[in-house]
Protein backbone atom coordinates (compact mmCIF):
# COMPACT_ATOMS: atom_id res chain seq x y z
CA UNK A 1 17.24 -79.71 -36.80
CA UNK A 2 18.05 -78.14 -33.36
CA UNK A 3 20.24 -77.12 -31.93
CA UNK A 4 22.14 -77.63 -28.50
CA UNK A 5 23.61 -74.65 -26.33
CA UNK A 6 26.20 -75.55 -24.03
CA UNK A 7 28.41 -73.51 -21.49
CA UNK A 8 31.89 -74.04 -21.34
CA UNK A 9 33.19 -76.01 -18.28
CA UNK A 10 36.04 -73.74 -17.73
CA UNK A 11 33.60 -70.60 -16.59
CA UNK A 12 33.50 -70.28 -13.21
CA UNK A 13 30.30 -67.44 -13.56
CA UNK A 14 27.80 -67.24 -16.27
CA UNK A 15 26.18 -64.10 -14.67
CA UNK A 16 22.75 -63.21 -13.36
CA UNK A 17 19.84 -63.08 -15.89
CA UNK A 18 17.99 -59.71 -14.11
CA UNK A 19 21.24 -58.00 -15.42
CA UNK A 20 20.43 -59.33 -19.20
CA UNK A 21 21.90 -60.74 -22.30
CA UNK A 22 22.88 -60.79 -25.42
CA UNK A 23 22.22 -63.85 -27.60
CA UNK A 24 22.06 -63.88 -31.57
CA UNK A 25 21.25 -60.00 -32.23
CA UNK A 26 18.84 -59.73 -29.40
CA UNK A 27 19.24 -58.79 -25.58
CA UNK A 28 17.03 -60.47 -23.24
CA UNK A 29 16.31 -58.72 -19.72
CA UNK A 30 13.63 -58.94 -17.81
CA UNK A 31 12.02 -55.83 -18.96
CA UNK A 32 11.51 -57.67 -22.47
CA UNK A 33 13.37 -58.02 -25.83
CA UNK A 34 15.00 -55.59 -27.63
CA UNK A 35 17.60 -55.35 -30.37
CA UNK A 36 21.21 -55.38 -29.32
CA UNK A 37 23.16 -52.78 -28.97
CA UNK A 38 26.36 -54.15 -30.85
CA UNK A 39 23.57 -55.45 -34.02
CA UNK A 40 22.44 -51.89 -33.76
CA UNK A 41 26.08 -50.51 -34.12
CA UNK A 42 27.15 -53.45 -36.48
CA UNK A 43 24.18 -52.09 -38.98
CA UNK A 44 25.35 -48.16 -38.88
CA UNK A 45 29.52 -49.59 -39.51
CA UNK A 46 28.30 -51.63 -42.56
CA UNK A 47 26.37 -49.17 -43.95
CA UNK A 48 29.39 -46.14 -43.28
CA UNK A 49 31.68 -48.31 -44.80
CA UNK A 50 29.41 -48.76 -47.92
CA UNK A 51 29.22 -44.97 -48.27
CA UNK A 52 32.79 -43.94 -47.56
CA UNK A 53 33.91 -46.89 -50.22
CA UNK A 54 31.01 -45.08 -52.62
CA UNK A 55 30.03 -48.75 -53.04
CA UNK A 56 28.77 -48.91 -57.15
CA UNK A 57 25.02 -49.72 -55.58
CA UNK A 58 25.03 -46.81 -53.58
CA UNK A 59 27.10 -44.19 -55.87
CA UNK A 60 26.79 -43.47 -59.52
CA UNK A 61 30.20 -42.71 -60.27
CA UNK A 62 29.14 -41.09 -64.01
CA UNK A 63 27.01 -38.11 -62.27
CA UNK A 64 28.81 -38.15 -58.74
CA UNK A 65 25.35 -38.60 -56.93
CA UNK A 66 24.52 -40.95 -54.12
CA UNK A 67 21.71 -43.42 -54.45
CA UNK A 68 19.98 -42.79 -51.74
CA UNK A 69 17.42 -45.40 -52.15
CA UNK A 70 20.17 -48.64 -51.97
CA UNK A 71 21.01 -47.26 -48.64
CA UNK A 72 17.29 -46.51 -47.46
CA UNK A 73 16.23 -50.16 -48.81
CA UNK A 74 19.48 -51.50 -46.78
CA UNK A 75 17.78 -49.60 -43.55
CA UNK A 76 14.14 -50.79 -44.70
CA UNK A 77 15.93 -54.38 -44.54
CA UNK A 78 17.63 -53.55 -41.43
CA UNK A 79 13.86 -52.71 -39.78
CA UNK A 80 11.94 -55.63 -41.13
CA UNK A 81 14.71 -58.27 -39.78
CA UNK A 82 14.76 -56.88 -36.26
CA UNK A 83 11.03 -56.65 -35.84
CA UNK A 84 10.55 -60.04 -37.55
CA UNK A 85 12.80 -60.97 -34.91
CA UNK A 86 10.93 -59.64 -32.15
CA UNK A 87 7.67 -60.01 -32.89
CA UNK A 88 7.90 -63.77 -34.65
């Protein structure tokens, strides 16, 4: 199945491609790939707001300790997703 991009009618600019751009997670410029800046900062919210709501896979409420291995898996994830995505 693809799938079709289209630009909306109404813009009058769609902006130069040397400046760059972001399109599903990734920015394209014409010094290569890289992961996006907002993915980047999307990742680090998601996983603050799984600590600060001590999140019952990343905080054993009995003992009061953190499980710091749900949140260094979640990371691990994070790292295998954006390199599948720029090397694949």
């Amino acid at each position: 199945m693809s799938r079709l991009i289209t630009v909306q009618q109404d813009r009058p600019f769609i902006g130069q491609i040397e400046r760059g751009f972001d399109f599903p997670g990734y920015h394209f410029s014409p010094t290569g790939l890289r992961v996006a800046k907002k993915t980047i900062a999307n990742f680090i919210e998601k996983a603050s707001r799984l600590y600060e709501q001590k999140s019952e896979r990343c905080f054993n409420h009995s003992t009061g300790a953190i499980n710091s291995m749900y949140l260094k898996d979640r990371l691990g994830d994070f790292e295998t997703d954006c390199r599948n995505g720029l090397n694949g």
